[in-house]
C-alpha atoms as a PDB file:
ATOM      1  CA  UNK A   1     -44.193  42.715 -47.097  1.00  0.00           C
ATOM      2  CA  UNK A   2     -40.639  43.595 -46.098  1.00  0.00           C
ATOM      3  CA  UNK A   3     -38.151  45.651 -47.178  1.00  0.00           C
ATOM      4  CA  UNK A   4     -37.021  45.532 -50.807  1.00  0.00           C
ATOM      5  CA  UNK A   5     -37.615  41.557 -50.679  1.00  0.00           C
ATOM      6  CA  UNK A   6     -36.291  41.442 -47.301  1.00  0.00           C
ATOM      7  CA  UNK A   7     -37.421  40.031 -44.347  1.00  0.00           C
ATOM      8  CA  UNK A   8     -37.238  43.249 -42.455  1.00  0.00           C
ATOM      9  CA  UNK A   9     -39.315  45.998 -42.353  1.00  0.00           C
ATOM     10  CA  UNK A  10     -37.076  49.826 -42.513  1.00  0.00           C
ATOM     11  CA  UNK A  11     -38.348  52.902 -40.975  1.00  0.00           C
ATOM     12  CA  UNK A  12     -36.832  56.036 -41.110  1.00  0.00           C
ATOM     13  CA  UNK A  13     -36.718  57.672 -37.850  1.00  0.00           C
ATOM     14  CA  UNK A  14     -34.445  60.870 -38.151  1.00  0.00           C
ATOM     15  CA  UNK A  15     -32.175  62.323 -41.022  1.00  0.00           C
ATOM     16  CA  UNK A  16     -29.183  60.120 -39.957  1.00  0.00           C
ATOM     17  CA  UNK A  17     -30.879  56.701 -38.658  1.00  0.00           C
ATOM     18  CA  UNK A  18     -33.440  53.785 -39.416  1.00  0.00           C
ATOM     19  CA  UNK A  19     -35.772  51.607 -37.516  1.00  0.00           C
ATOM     20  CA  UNK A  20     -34.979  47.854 -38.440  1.00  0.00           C
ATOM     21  CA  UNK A  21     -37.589  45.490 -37.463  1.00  0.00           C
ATOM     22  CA  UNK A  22     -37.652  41.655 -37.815  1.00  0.00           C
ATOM     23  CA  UNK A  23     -39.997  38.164 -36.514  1.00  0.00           C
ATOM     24  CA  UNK A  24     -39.593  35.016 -36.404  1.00  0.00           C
ATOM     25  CA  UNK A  25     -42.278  32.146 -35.161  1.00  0.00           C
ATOM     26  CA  UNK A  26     -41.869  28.501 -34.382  1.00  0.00           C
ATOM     27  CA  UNK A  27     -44.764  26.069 -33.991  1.00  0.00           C
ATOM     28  CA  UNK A  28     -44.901  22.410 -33.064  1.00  0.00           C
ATOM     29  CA  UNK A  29     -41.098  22.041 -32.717  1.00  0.00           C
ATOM     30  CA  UNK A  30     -40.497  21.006 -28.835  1.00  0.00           C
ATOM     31  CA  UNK A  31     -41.393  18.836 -26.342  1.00  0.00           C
ATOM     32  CA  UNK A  32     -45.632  19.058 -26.174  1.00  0.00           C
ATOM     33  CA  UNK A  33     -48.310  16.125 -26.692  1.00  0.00           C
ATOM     34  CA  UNK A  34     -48.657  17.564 -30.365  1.00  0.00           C
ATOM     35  CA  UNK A  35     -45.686  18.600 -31.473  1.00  0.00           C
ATOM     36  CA  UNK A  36     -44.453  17.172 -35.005  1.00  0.00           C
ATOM     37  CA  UNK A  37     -40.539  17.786 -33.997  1.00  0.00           C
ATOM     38  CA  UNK A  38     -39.578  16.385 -30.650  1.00  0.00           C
ATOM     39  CA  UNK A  39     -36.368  19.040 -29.529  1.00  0.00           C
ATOM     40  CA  UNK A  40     -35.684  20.403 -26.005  1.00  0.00           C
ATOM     41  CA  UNK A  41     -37.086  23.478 -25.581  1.00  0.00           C
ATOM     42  CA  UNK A  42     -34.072  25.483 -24.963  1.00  0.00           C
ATOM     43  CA  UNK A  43     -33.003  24.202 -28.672  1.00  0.00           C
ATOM     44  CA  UNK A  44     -36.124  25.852 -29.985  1.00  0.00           C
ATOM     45  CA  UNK A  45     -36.006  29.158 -28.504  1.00  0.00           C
ATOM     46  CA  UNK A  46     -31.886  29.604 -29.165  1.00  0.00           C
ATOM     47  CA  UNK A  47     -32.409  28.695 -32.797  1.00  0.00           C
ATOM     48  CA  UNK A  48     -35.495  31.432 -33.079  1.00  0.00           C
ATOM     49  CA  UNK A  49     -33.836  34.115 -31.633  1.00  0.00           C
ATOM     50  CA  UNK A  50     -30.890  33.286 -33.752  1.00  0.00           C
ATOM     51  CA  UNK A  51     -33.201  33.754 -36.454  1.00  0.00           C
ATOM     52  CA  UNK A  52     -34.333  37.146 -35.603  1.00  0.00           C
ATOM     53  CA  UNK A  53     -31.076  38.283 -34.612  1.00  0.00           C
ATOM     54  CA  UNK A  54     -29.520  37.650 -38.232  1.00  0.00           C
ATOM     55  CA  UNK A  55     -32.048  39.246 -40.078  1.00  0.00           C
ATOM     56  CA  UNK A  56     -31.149  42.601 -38.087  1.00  0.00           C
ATOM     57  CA  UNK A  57     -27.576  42.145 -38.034  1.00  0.00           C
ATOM     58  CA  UNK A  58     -27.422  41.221 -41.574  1.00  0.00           C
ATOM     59  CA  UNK A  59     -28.810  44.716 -42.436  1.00  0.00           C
ATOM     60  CA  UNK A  60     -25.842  46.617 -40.535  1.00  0.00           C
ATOM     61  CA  UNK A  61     -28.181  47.702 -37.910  1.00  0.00           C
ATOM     62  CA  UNK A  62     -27.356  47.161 -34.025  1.00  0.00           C
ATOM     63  CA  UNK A  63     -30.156  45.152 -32.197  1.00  0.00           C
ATOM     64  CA  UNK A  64     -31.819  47.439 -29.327  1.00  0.00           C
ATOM     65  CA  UNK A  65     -34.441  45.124 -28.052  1.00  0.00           C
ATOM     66  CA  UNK A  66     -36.573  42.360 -28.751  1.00  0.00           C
ATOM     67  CA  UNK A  67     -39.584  40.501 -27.769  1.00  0.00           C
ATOM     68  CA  UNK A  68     -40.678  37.036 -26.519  1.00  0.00           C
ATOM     69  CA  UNK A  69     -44.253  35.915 -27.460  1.00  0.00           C
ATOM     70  CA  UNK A  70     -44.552  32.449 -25.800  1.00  0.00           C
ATOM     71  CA  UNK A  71     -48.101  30.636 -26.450  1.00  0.00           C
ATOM     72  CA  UNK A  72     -47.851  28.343 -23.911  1.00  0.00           C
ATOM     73  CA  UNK A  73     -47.221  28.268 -20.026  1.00  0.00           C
ATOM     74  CA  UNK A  74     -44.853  29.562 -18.016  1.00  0.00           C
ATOM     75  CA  UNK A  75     -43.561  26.445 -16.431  1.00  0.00           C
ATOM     76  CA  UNK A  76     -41.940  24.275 -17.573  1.00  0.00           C
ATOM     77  CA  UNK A  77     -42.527  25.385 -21.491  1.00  0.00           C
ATOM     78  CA  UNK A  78     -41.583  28.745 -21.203  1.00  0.00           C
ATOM     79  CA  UNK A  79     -38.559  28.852 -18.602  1.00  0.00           C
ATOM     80  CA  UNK A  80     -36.976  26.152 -20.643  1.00  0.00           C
ATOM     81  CA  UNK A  81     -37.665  28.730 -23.778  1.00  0.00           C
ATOM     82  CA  UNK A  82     -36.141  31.137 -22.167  1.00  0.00           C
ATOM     83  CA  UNK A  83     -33.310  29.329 -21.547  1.00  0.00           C
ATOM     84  CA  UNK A  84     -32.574  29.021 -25.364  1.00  0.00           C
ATOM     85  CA  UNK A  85     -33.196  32.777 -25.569  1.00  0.00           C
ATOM     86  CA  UNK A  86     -30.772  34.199 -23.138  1.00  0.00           C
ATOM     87  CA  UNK A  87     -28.040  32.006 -24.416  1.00  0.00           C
ATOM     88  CA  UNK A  88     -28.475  32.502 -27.755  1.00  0.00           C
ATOM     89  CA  UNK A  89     -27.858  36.531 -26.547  1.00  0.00           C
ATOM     90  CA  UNK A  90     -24.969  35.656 -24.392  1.00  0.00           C
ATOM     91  CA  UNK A  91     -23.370  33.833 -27.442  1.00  0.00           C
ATOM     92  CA  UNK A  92     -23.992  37.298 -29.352  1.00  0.00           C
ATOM     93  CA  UNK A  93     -22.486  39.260 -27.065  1.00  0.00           C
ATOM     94  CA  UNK A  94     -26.138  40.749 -26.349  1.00  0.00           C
ATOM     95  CA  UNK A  95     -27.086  39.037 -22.829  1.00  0.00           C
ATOM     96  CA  UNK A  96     -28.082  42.579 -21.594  1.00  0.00           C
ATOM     97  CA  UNK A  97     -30.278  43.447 -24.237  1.00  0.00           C
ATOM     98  CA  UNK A  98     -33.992  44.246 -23.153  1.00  0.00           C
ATOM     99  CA  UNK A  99     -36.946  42.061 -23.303  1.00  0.00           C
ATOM    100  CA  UNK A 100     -40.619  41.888 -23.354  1.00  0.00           C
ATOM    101  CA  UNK A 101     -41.763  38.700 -22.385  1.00  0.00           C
ATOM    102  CA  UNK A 102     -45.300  37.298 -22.211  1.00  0.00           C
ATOM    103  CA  UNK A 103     -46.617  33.688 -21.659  1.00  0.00           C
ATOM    104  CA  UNK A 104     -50.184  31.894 -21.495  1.00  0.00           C
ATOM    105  CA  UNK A 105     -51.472  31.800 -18.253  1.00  0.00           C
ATOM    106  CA  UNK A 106     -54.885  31.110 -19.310  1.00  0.00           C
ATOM    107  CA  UNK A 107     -55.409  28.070 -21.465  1.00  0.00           C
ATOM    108  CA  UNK A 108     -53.625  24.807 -21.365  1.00  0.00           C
ATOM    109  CA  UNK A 109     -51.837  24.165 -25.114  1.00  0.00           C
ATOM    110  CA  UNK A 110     -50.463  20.778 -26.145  1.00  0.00           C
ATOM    111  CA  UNK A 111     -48.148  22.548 -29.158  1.00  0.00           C
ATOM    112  CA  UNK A 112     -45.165  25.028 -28.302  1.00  0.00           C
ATOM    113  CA  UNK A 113     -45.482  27.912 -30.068  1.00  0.00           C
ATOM    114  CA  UNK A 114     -43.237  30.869 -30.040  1.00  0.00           C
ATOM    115  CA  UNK A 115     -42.519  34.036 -31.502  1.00  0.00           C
ATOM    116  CA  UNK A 116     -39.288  36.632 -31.535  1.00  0.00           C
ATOM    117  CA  UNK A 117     -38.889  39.866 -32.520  1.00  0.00           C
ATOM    118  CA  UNK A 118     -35.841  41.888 -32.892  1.00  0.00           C
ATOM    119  CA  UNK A 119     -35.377  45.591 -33.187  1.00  0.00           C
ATOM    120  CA  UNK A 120     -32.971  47.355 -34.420  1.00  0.00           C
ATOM    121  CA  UNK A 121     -31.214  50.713 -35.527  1.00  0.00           C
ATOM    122  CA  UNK A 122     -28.322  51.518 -38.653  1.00  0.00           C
ATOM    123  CA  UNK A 123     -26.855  54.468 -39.633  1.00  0.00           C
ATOM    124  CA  UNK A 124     -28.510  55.143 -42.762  1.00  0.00           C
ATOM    125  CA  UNK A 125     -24.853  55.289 -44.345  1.00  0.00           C
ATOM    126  CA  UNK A 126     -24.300  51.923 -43.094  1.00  0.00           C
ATOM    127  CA  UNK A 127     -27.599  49.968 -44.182  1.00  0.00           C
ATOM    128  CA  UNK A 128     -26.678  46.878 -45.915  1.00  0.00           C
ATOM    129  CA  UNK A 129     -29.136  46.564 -48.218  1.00  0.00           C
ATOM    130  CA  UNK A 130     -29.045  47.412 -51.953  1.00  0.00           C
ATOM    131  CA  UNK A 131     -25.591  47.427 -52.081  1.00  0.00           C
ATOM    132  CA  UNK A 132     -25.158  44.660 -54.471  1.00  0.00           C
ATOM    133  CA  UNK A 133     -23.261  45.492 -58.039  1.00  0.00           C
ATOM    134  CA  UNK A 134     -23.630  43.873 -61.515  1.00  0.00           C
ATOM    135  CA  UNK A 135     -20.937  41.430 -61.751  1.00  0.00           C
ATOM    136  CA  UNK A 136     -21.075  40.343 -58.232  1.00  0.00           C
ATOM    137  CA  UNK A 137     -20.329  36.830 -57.128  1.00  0.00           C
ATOM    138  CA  UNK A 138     -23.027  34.842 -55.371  1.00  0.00           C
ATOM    139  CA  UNK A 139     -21.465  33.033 -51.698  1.00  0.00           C
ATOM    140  CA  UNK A 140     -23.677  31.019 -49.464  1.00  0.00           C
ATOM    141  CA  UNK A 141     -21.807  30.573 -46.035  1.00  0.00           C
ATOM    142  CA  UNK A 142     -22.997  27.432 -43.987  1.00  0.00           C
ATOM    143  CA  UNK A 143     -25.245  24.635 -44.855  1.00  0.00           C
ATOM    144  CA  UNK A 144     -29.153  24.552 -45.765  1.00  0.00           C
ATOM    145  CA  UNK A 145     -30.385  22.006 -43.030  1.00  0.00           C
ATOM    146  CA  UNK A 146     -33.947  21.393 -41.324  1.00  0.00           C
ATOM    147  CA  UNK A 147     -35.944  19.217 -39.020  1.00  0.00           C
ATOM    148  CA  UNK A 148     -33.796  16.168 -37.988  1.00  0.00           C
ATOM    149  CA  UNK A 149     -30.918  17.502 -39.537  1.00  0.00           C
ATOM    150  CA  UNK A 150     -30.858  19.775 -36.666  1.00  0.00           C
ATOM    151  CA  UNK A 151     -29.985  18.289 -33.256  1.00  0.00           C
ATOM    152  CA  UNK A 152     -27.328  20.847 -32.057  1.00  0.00           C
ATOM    153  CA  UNK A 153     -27.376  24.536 -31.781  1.00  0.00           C
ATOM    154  CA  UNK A 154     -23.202  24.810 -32.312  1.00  0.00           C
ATOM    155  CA  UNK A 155     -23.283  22.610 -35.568  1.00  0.00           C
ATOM    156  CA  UNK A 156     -20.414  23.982 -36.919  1.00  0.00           C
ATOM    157  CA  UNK A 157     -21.743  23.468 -40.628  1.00  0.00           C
ATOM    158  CA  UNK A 158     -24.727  26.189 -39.528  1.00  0.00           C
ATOM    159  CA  UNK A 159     -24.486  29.921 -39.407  1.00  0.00           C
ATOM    160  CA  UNK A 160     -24.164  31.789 -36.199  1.00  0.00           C
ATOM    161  CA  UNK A 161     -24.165  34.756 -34.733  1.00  0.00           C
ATOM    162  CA  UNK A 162     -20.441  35.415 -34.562  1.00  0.00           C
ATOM    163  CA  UNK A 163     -19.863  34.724 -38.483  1.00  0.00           C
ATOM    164  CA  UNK A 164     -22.547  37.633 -39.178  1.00  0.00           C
ATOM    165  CA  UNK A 165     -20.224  40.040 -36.988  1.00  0.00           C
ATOM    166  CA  UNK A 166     -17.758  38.896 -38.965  1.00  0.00           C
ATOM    167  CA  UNK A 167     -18.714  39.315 -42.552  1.00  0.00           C
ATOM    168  CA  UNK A 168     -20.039  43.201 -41.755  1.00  0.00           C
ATOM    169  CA  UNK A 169     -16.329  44.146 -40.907  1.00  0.00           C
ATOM    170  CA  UNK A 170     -15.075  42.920 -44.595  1.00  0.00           C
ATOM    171  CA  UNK A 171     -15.757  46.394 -47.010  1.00  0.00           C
ATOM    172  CA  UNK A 172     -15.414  44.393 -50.368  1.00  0.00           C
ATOM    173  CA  UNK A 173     -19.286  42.379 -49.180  1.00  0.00           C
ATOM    174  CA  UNK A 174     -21.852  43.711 -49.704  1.00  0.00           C
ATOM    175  CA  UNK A 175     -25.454  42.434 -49.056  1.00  0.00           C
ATOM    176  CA  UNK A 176     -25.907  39.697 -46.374  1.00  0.00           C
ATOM    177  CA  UNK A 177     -29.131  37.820 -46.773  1.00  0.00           C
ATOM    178  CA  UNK A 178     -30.069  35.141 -44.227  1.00  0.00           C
ATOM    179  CA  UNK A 179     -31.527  31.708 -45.884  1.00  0.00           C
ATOM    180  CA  UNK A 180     -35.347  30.063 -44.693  1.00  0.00           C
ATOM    181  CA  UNK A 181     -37.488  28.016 -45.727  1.00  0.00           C
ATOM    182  CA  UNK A 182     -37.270  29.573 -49.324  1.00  0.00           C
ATOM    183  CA  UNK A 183     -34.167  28.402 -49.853  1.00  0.00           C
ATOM    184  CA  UNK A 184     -30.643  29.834 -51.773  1.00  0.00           C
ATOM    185  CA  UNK A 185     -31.919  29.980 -55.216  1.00  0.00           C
ATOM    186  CA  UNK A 186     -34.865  32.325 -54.159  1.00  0.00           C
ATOM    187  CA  UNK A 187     -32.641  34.622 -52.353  1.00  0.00           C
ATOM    188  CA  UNK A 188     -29.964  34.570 -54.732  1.00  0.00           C
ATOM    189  CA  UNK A 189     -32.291  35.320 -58.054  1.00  0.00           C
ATOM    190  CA  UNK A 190     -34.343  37.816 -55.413  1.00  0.00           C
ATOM    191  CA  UNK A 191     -31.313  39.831 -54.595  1.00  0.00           C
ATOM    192  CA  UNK A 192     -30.592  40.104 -58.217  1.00  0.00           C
ATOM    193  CA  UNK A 193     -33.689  41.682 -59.614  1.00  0.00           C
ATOM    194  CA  UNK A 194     -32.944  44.310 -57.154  1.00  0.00           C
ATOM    195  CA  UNK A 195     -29.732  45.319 -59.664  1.00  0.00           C
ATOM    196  CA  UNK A 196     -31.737  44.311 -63.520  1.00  0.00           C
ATOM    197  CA  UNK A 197     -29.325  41.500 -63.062  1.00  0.00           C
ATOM    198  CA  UNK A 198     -29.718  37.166 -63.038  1.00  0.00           C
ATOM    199  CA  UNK A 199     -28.002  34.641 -61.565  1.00  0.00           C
ATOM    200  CA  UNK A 200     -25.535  32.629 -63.410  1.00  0.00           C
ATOM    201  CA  UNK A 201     -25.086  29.689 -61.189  1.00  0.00           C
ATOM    202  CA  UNK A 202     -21.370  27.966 -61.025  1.00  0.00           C
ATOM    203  CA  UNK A 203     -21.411  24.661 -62.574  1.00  0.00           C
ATOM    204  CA  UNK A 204     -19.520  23.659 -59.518  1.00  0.00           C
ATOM    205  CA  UNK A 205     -21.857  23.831 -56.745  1.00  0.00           C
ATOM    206  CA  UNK A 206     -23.211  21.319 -55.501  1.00  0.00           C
ATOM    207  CA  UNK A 207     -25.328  22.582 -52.892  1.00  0.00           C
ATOM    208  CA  UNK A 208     -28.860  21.822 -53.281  1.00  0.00           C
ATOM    209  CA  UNK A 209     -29.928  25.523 -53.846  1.00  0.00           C
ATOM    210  CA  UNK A 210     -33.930  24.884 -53.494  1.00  0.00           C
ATOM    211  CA  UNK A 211     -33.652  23.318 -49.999  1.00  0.00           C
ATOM    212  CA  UNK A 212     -35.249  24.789 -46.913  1.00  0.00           C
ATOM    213  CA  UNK A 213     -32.225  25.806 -44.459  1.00  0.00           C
ATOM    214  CA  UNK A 214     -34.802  25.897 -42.077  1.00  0.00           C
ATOM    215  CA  UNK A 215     -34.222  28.290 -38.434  1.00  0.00           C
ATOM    216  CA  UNK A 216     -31.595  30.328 -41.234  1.00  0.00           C
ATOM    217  CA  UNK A 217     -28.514  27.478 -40.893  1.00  0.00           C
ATOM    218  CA  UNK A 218     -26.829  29.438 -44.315  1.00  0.00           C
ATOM    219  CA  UNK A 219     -26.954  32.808 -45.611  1.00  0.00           C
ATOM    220  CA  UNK A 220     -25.817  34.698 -49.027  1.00  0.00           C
ATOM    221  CA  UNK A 221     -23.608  37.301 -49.883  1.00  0.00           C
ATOM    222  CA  UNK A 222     -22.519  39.408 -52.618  1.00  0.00           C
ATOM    223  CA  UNK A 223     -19.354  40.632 -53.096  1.00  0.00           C
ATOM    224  CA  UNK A 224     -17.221  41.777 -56.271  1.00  0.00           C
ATOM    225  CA  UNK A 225     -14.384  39.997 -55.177  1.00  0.00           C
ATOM    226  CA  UNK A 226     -13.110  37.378 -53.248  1.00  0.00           C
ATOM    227  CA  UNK A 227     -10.391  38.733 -51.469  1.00  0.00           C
ATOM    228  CA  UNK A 228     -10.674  39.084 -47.541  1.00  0.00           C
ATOM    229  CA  UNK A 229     -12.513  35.763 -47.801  1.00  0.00           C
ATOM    230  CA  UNK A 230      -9.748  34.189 -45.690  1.00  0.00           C
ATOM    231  CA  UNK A 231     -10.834  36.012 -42.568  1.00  0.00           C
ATOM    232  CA  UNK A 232     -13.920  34.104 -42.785  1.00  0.00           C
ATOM    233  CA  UNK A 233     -11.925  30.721 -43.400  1.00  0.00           C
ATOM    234  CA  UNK A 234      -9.970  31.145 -40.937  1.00  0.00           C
ATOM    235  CA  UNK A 235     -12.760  32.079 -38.369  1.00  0.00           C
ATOM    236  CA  UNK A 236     -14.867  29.282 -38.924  1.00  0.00           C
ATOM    237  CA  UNK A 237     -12.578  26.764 -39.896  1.00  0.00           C
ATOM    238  CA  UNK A 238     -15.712  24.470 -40.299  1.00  0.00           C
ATOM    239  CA  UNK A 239     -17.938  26.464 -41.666  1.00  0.00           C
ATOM    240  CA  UNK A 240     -18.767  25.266 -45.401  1.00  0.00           C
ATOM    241  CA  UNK A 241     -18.461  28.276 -47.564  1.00  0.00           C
ATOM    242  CA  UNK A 242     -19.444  27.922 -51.266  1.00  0.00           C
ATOM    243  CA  UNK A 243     -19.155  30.040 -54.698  1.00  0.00           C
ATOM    244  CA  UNK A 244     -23.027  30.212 -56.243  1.00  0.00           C
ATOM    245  CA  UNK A 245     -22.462  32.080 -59.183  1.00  0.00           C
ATOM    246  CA  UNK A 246     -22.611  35.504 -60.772  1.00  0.00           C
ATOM    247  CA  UNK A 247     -24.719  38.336 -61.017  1.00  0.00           C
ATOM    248  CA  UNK A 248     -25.228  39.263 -64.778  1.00  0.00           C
ATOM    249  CA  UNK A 249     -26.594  42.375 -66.772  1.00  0.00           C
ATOM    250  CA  UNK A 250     -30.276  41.283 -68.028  1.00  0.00           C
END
């Protein structure tokens, strides 16, 4: 169901530390007879893992391992998968984190499918979830895009990695929410029932705020002010960062 509306799950495994837990699948996007998005391969599997990856990150927590369900062979699908995996790590500064990997050896498919989890642990001092105040402002960092939007991994309009590591050392955010297929405005109205609070939306964005962003290409945060914001500019030069709105009392 996930964690407060979030797409983790949170364990607690000892007084001072939690279990963070997060998935992400990916069907028909690749290179097979059947698939409905034609991509390489190594596009699909860095852009799923990136997926993953955020959701723990954006929670504070510090990934430990993850899995790699591949549903199809494995060669050539699942080396070329694999591929996209390990880089994605690399890029995160995580090339030596652990994997389970398993592939079908069994059955021939004629649709990639693949599946990533992530898991994590956080200090449970350093969780960043609930933190969001009444009277927060709404940012979305990056740009919603999906299916042939998408041809390049290092768009430099898409969230990555890096800009996650980022926004966790700036004290003045607070939550960090990763964007899918449910788009800003879901997020943004989700993460403000969790404070009696609703979204008053800037009447100068222009962002389309109910549009899939797809394999997570924005994200959200709160923050009560918008100082420190620079270091992000300045970071990702690039990057589109946009006011949404406020968070008012109900």
């Amino acid at each position: 169901m996930g964690y407060l509306g979030r797409d983790v799950e949170v364990a607690s495994i000892n007084h001072t530390q939690y279990l963070v837990a997060s998935c992400d699948s990916c069907g028909a996007i690749g290179m097979k007879e059947l698939d409905v998005y034609k991509v390489p391969w190594f596009f699909t599997g860095k852009l799923t893992t990136r997926v993953a990856l955020l959701e723990v990150l954006s929670t504070g927590a510090v990934p430990q391992m993850l899995t790699v369900a591949i549903s199809n062979e494995p060669y050539p699908t699942g080396d070329e998968l694999l591929k996209g995996v390990t880089d994605e790590l690399e890029c995160a500064g995580l090339r030596t984190l652990p994997m389970a990997i398993s592939t079908e050896k069994n059955m021939t498919t004629k649709q990639t499918a693949l599946g990533i989890s992530v898991i994590g642990v956080a200090d449970k001092n350093k969780l960043r979830i609930g933190s969001t105040q009444q009277g927060d402002e709404i940012y979305c960092l990056g740009s919603p895009k999906v299916g042939s939007e998408l041809n390049n991994p290092e768009d430099p309009e898409i969230v990555q990695v890096k800009a996650i590591q980022i926004l966790l050392e700036i004290s003045t955010i607070h939550d960090i929410i990763p964007v899918g297929s449910r788009g800003i405005r879901l997020e943004a109205d989700q993460l403000a029932s969790t404070v009696n609070s609703r979204l008053r939306v800037d009447l100068t964005c222009t962002l389309d705020l109910d549009k899939s962003a797809g394999p997570s290409t924005c994200l959200i945060f709160s923050s009560l002010t918008s100082q420190n914001l620079d270091l992000v500019l300045s970071s990702f030069p690039n990057l589109p960062l946009t006011r949404i709105g406020t968070l008012y009392k109900i």
